[in-house]
Protein backbone atom coordinates (compact mmCIF):
# COMPACT_ATOMS: atom_id res chain seq x y z
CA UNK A 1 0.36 1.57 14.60
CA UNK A 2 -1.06 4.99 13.90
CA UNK A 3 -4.78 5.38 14.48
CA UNK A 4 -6.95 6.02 11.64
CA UNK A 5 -7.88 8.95 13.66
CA UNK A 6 -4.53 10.60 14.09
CA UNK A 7 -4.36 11.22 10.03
CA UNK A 8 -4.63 14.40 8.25
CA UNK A 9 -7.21 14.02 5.80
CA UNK A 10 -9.50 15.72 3.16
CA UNK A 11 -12.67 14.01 1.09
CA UNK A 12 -10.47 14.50 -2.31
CA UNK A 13 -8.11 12.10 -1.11
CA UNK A 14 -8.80 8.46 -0.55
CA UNK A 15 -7.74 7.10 2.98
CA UNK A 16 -6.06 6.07 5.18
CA UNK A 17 -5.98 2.60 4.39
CA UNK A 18 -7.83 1.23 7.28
CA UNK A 19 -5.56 0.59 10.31
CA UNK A 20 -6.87 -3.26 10.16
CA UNK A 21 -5.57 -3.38 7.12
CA UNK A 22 -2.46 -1.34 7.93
CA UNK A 23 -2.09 -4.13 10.36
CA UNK A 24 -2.19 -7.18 7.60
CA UNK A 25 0.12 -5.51 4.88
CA UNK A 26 2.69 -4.78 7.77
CA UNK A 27 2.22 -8.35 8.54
CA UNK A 28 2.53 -9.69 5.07
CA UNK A 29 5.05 -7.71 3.82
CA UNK A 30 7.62 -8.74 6.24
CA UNK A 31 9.83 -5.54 6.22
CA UNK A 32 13.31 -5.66 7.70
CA UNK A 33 14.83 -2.32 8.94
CA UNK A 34 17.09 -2.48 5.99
CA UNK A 35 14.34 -3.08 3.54
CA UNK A 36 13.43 -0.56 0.42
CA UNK A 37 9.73 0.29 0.08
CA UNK A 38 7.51 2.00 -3.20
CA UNK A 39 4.39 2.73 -2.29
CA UNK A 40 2.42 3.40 -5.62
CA UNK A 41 -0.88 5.49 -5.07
CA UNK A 42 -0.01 6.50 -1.59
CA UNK A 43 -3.39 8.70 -0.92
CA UNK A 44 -3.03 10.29 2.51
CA UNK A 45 -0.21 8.02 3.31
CA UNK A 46 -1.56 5.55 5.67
CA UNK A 47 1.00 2.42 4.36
CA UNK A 48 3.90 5.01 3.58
CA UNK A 49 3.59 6.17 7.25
CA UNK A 50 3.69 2.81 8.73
CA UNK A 51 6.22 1.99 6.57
CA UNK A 52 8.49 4.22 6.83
CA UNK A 53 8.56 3.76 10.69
CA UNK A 54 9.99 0.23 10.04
CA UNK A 55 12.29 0.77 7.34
CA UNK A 56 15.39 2.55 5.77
CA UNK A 57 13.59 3.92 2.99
CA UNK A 58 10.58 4.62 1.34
CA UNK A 59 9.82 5.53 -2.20
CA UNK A 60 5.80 7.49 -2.31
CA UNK A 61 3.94 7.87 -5.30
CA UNK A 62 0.72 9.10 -6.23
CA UNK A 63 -0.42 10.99 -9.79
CA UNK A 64 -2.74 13.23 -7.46
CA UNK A 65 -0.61 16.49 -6.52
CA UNK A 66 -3.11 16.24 -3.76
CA UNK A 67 -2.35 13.13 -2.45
CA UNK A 68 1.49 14.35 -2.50
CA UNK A 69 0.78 17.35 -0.45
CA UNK A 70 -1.29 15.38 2.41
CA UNK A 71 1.10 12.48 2.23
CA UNK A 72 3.86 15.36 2.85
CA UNK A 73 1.69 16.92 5.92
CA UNK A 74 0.80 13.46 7.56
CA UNK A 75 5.08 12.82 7.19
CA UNK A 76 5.54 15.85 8.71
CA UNK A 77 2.76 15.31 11.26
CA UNK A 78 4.42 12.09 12.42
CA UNK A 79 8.24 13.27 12.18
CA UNK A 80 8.80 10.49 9.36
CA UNK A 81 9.49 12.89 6.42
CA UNK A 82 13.25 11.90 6.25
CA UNK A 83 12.79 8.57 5.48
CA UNK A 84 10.75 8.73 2.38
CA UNK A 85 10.90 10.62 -0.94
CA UNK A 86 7.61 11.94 -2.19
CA UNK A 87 6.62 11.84 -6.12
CA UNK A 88 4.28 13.18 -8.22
CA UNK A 89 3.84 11.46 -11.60
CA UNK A 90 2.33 8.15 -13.12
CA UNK A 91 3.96 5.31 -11.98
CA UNK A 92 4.20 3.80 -15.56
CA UNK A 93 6.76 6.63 -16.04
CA UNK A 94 8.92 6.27 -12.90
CA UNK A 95 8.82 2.79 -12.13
CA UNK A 96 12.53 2.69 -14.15
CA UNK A 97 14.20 5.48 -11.67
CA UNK A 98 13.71 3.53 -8.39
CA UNK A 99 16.88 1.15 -7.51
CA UNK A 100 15.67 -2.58 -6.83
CA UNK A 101 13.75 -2.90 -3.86
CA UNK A 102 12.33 -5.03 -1.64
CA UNK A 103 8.73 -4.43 -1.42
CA UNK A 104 6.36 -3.10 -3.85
CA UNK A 105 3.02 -1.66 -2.41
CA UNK A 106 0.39 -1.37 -5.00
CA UNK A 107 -2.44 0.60 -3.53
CA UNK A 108 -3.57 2.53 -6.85
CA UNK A 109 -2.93 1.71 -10.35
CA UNK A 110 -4.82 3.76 -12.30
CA UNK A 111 -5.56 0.78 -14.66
CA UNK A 112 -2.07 -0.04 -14.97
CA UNK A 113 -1.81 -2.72 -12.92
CA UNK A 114 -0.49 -5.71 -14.86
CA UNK A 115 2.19 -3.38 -16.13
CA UNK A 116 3.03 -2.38 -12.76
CA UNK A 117 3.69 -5.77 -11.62
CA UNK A 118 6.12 -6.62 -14.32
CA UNK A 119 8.12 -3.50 -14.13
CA UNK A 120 8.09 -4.47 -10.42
CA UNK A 121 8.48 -7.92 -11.04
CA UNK A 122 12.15 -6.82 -12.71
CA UNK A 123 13.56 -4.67 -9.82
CA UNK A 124 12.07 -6.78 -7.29
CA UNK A 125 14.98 -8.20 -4.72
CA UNK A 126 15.08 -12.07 -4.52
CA UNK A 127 12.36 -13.08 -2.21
CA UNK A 128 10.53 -9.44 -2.06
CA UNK A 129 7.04 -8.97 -2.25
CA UNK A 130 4.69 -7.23 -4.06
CA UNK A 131 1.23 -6.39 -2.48
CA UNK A 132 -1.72 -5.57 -4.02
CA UNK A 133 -4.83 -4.04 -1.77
CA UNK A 134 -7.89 -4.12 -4.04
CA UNK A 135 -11.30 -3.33 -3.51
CA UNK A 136 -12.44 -4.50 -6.84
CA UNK A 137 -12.78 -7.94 -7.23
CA UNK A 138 -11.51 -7.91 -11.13
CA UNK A 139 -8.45 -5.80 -9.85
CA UNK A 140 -7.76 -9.05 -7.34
CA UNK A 141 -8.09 -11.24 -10.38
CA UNK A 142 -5.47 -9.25 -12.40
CA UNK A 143 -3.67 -9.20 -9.90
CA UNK A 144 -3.59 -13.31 -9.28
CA UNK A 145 -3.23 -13.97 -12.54
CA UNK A 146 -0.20 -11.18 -13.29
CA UNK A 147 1.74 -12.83 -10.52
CA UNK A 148 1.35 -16.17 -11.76
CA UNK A 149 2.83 -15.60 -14.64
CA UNK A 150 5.95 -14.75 -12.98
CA UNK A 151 5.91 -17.89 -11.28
CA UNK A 152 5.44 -16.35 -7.65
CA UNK A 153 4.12 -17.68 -4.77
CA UNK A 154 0.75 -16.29 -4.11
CA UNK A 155 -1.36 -15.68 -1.07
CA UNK A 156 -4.55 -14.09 -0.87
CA UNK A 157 -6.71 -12.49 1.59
CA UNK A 158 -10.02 -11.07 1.96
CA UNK A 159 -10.55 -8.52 4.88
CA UNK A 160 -14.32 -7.71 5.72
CA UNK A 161 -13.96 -5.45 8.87
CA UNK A 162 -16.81 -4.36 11.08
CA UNK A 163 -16.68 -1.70 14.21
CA UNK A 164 -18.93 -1.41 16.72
CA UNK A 165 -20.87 1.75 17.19
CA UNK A 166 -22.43 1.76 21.05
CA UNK A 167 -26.45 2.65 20.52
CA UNK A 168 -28.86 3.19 23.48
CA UNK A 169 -29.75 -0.39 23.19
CA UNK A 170 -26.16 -2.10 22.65
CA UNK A 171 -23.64 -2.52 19.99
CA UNK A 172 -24.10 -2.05 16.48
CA UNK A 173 -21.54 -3.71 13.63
CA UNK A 174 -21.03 -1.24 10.86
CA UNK A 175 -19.28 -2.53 8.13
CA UNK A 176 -16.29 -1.34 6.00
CA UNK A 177 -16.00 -2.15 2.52
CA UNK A 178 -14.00 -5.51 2.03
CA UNK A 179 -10.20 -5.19 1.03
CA UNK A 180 -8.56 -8.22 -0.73
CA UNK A 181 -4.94 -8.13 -0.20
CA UNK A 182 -2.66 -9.99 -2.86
CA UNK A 183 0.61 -11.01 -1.92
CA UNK A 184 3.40 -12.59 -4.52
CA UNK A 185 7.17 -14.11 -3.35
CA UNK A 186 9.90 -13.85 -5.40
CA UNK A 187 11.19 -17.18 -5.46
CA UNK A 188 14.66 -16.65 -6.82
């Protein structure tokens, strides 16, 4: 797992995704080193990073020529650039060029979201995923309710992380903004 710490970052960008929650997406999404990954609304590239070092290949996309370019240096950074192809450009609009996969990583939808997951929902392998991180609880609700009408099996999570900062008098728990993480199955 790459530490939060070890990411290139800038405050225009959102992320890394928290490594905790690095760690439960990894977990959930149940890659195989043959799998295909799209990542849509990559940010920095904290998911594309991690998955990328566990799969064949990995399709990044983010609207934000921003996010592109620090994806690209965190790639670089971490000697995974050959193992994903970087795009800039609304999802809505590219969703049709990517060959079936086997996981779909919804990070950012830019209000697109039940859209997303049908397109998805079409050149999504039998039994592949599609994970949804929200921080919003109506975008978890979309989310639900979009993959049950597709007749998936649906799991869903709700991180609340805390660290510990060390004070003069002990520990203190600072917390991070809950992340609800929305998984669907294809069944068949």
């Amino acid at each position: 797992m790459i530490r939060d710490r070890d990411f290139i970052k800038n405050s225009t960008v959102p992320g890394p995704t928290k490594e905790e929650i690095r760690c439960l997406v990894l977990c959930k999404s149940e890659l195989t080193s043959q799998d295909i990954v799209v990542d849509i609304g990559c940010g920095t590239g904290g998911l594309t990073l991690e998955f990328a070092k566990r799969t064949s290949k990995v399709y990044s996309l983010d609207r934000n020529p921003e996010a592109i370019n620090l994806t690209s240096k965190n790639l670089e950074k971490h000697g995974l650039k050959n193992r994903v192809q970087l795009i800039c450009g609304n999802a809505k609009d590219e969703m049709d060029k990517f060959p079936d996969f086997n996981v779909l990583m919804i990070g950012g939808s830019g209000g697109d979201l039940s859209f997303l997951i049908e397109k998805g929902f079409s050149k999504l392998k039998k039994s592949g995923r599609i994970i949804i991180t929200a921080i919003l609880l109506e975008t978890a609700l979309e989310a639900i309710e979009t993959l049950k009408k597709f007749d998936m099996d649906v799991e869903v999570i709700n991180a609340a992380i805390s660290r510990g900062k060390i004070i003069e008098r002990g520990t203190m728990m600072l917390a991070e903004n809950p992340i609800t993480i929305i998984v669907g199955v294809k069944r068949n």
